[in-house]
Structure formats: C-alpha cells, structure tokens
Protein backbone atom coordinates (compact mmCIF):
# COMPACT_ATOMS: atom_id res chain seq x y z
CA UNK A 1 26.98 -34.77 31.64
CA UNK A 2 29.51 -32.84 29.78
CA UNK A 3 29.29 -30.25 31.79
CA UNK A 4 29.90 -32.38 35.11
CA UNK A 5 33.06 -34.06 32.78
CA UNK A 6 34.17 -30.66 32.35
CA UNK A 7 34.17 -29.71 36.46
CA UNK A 8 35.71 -33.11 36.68
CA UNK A 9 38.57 -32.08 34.42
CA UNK A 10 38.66 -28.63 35.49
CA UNK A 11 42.73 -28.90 37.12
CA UNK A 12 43.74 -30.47 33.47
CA UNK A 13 41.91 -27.52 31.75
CA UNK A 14 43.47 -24.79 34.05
CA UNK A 15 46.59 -26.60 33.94
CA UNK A 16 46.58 -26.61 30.15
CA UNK A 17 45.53 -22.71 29.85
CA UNK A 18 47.70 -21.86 32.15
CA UNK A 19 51.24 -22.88 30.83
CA UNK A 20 50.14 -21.76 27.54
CA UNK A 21 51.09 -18.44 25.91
CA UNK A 22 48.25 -15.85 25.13
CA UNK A 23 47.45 -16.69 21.65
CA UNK A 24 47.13 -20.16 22.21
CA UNK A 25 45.21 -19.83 25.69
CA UNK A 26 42.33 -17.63 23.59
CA UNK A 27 42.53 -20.14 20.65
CA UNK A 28 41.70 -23.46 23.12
CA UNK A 29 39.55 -21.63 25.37
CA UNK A 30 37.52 -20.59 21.98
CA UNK A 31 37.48 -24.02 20.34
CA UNK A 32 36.72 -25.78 23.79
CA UNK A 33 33.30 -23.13 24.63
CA UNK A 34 32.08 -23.87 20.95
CA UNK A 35 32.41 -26.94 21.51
CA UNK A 36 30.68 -27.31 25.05
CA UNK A 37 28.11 -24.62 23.16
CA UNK A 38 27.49 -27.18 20.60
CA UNK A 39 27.01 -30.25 22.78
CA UNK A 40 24.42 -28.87 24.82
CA UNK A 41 22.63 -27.96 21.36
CA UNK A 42 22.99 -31.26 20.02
CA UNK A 43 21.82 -32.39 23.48
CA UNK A 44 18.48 -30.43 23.17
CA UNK A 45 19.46 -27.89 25.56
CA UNK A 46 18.01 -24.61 24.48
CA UNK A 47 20.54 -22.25 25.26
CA UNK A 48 20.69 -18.73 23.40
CA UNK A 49 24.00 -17.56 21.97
CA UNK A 50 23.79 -14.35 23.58
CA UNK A 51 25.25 -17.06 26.78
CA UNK A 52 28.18 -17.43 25.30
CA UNK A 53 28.84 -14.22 22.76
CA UNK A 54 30.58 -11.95 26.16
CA UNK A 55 32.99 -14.72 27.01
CA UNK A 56 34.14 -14.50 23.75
CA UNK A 57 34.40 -10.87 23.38
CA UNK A 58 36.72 -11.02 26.91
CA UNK A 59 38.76 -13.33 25.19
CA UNK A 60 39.57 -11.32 22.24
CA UNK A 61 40.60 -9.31 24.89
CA UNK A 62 42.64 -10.60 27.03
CA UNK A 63 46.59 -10.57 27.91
CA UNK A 64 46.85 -13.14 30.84
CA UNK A 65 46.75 -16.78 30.06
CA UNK A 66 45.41 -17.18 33.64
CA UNK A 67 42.89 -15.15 32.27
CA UNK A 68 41.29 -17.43 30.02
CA UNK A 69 40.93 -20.25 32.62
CA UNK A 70 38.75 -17.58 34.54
CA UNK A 71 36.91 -16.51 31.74
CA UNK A 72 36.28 -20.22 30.63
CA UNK A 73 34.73 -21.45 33.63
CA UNK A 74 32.81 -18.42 34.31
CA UNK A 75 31.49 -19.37 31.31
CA UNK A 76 30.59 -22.81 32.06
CA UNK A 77 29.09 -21.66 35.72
CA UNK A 78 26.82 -19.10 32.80
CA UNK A 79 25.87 -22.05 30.94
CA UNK A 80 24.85 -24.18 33.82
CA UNK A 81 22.77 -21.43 35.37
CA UNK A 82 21.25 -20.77 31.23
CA UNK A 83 20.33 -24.33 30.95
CA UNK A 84 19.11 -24.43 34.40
CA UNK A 85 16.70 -21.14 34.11
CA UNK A 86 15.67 -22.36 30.69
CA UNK A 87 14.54 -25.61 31.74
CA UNK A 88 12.75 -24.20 34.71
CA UNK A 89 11.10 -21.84 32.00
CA UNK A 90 10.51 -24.53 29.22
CA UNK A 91 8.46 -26.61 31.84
CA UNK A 92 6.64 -23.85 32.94
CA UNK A 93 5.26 -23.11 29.46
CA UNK A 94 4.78 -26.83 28.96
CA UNK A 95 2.53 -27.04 32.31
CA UNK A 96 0.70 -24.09 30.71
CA UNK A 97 0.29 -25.24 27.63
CA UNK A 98 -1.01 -28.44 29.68
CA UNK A 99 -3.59 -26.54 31.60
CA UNK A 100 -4.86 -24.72 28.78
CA UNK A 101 -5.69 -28.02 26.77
CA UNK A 102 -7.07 -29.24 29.73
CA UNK A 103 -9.45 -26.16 30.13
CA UNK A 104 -10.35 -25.94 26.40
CA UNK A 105 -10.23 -29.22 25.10
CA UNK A 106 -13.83 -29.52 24.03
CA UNK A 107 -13.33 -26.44 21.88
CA UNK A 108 -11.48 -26.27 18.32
CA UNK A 109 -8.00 -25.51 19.25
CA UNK A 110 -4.77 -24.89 16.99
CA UNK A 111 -1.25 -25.01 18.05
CA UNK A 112 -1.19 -21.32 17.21
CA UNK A 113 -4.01 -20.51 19.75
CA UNK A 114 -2.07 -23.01 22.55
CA UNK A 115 1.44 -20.84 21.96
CA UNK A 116 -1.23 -17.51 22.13
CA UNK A 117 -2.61 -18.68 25.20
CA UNK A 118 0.69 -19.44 26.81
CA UNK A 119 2.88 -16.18 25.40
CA UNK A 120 5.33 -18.45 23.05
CA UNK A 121 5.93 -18.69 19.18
CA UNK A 122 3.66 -21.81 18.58
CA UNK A 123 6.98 -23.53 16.36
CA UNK A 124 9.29 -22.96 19.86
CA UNK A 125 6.33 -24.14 22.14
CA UNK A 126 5.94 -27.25 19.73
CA UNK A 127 10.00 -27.95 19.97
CA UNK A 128 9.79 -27.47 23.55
CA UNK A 129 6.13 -29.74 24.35
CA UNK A 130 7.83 -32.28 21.89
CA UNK A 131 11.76 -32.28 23.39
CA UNK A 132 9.80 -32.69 27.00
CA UNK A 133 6.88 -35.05 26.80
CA UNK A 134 7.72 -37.14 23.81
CA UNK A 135 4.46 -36.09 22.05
CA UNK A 136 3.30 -33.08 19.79
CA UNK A 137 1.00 -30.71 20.85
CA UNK A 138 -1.60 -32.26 18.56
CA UNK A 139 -1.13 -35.56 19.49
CA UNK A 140 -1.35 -34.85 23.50
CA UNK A 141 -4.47 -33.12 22.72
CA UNK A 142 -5.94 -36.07 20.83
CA UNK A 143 -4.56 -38.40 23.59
CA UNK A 144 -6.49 -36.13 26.23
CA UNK A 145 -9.60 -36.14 23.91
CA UNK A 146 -9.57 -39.68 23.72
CA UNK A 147 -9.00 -40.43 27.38
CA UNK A 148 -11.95 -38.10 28.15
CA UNK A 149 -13.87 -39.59 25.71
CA UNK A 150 -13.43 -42.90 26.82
CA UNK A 151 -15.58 -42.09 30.59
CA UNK A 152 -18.14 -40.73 28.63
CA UNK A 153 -18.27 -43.84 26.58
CA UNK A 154 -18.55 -46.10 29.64
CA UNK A 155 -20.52 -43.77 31.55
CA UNK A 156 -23.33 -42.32 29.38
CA UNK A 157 -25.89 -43.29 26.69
CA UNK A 158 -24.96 -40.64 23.98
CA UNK A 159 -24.03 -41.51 20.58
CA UNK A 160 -20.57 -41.63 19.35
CA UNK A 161 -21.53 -38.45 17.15
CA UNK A 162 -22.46 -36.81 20.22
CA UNK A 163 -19.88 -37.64 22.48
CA UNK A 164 -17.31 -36.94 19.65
CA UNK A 165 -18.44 -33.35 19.77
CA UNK A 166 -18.43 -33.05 23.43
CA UNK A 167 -14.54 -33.76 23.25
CA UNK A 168 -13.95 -31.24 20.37
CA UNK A 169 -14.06 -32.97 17.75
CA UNK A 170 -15.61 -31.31 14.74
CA UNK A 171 -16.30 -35.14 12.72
CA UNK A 172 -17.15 -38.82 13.55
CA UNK A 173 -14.55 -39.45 11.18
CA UNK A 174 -11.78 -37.68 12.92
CA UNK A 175 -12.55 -38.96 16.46
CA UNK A 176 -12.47 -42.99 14.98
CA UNK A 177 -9.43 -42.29 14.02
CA UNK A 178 -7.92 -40.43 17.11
CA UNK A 179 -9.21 -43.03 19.43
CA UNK A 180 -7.78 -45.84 16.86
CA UNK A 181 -4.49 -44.28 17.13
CA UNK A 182 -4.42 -43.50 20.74
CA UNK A 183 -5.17 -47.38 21.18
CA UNK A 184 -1.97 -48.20 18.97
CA UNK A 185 -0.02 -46.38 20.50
CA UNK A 186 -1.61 -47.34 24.50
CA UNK A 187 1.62 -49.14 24.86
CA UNK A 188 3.65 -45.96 25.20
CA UNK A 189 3.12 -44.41 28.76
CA UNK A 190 1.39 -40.94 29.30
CA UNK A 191 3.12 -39.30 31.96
CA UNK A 192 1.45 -35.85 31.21
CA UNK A 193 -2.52 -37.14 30.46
C-alpha cells in the first residue's frame, strides 16, 4: 500500500527532488527510502538491507538533483521486486514445511528438524510459518495431529493410548490436551490443515 501511495505520488516526489539543490535532494531521498525501508518492516515484509544499502551508496554520490529522483525510484521498483521474490520464497518454504509435517507427523518432530528438512534457520522459518498462517509451527502440527486423530477416533476401535501414538504423540496426557485446545480454538479457521 505504501508502495502503490508512493507510484501514486511519484510527479510530487520528482517534482520535489528535482527543484531542489544537491544536498538537499540526497538528504530527502535518504530520509524518504528509510522510511519506505521501515514501513515495509513494520509491515512484516522481510526485506534484507542489502536492498536498499547501493541506493544509498549512489546517493552519497551523486551531483544531479535529477539524479536522485532516478535513483529513488529505482529503488522502489528494487523493493517491489525484493518483497515480491521474498514472498514467492517465504511461501515456498511454508508449503515445505507443510508437506514435511504432513509426511512425518506420526513421528517426534522439533521445529529444528522442520527448518532442517526445509533448508531454513528454524527461528526465520517460525517468523515466516507464523507471519503467513497465523499459527506456530507447533501449534499447526498439533492442529494436524488432532484433525488426523479425530478419523481414527470415529473410524476405528483402538484406544485413545493407541491412537495417541499413531499421531505422534509420545503421552495420553499430551494428546488430551492438544485435542482440548484444538477444540477451543475450532472457531478460528484452518486454511492450511
């Protein structure tokens, strides 16, 4: 949204630059890329710095006013394509980290085996699972167990013991309270289960 507000303004901006002298030009243009840098952080997008350190480096060095428009939304067109490529790549991992759950649920799993499995530090595949489905890796894994759980419940003449470690769960104890919290929470829709 800022980003489309930005395009939208993009003759006041040039405008503005423009009919500046240098110093002032590189000042503005510095103060308004932090500041678009910073709203798409604050937004959740996960954009490296490394986007935006080379437009800043070109503005130390420039000598043309004019300049600094160019440089300014060639950094914007950047950060559109970053967020863009990122969020492409975020839900890829996500739909990997999916599948994998899927595969292995019945197993003991870890959110450090998940991020293995998928090729991501398990504290930036937890941000990322979290940001994108609403849930934590632990809890989409419970909701999963639970949900799988359930047909067995219905569909079979095992014991809760049994059918508790069928879905992965190591305890009684621990599945009772997964499937308690999973109904508590049925209210919330699961998208990704």
């Amino acid at each position: 949204e800022i980003l489309i507000g930005l395009v939208g303004s993009e003759m006041c901006i040039r405008d503005s630059l423009e009919t500046a002298n240098t110093q002032e030009a590189r000042k503005l243009t510095t103060i308004l890329l932090c500041e678009v840098y910073v709203a798409l952080l604050d937004f959740g997008d996960d954009i490296p710095d490394t986007q935006l350190s080379p437009y800043l480096k070109k503005l130390e060095n420039t000598a043309d006013p004019s300049e600094c428009s160019r440089i300014f939304f060639s950094c914007i067109q950047g950060l559109l394509n970053a967020k863009t490529k990122t969020s492409m790549e975020a839900h890829t991992y996500i739909c990997q980290a999916i599948s994998y759950i899927q595969q292995h649920y019945r197993e003991e799993l870890s959110v450090p085996q998940i991020a293995d499995a998928v090729g991501l530090n398990p504290v930036y595949l937890s941000r990322l699972f979290k940001l994108d489905t609403g849930k934590t890796l632990s809890e989409y894994l419970n909701c999963y167990r639970t949900k799988c759980s359930l047909a067995l419940l219905t569909d079979t003449a095992d014991t809760i013991q049994s059918i508790s470690q069928k879905v992965g769960y190591s305890d009684v104890r621990s599945y009772i309270r997964s499937v308690s919290y999973t109904h508590l929470r049925a209210h919330e829709t699961d998208q990704y289960l």
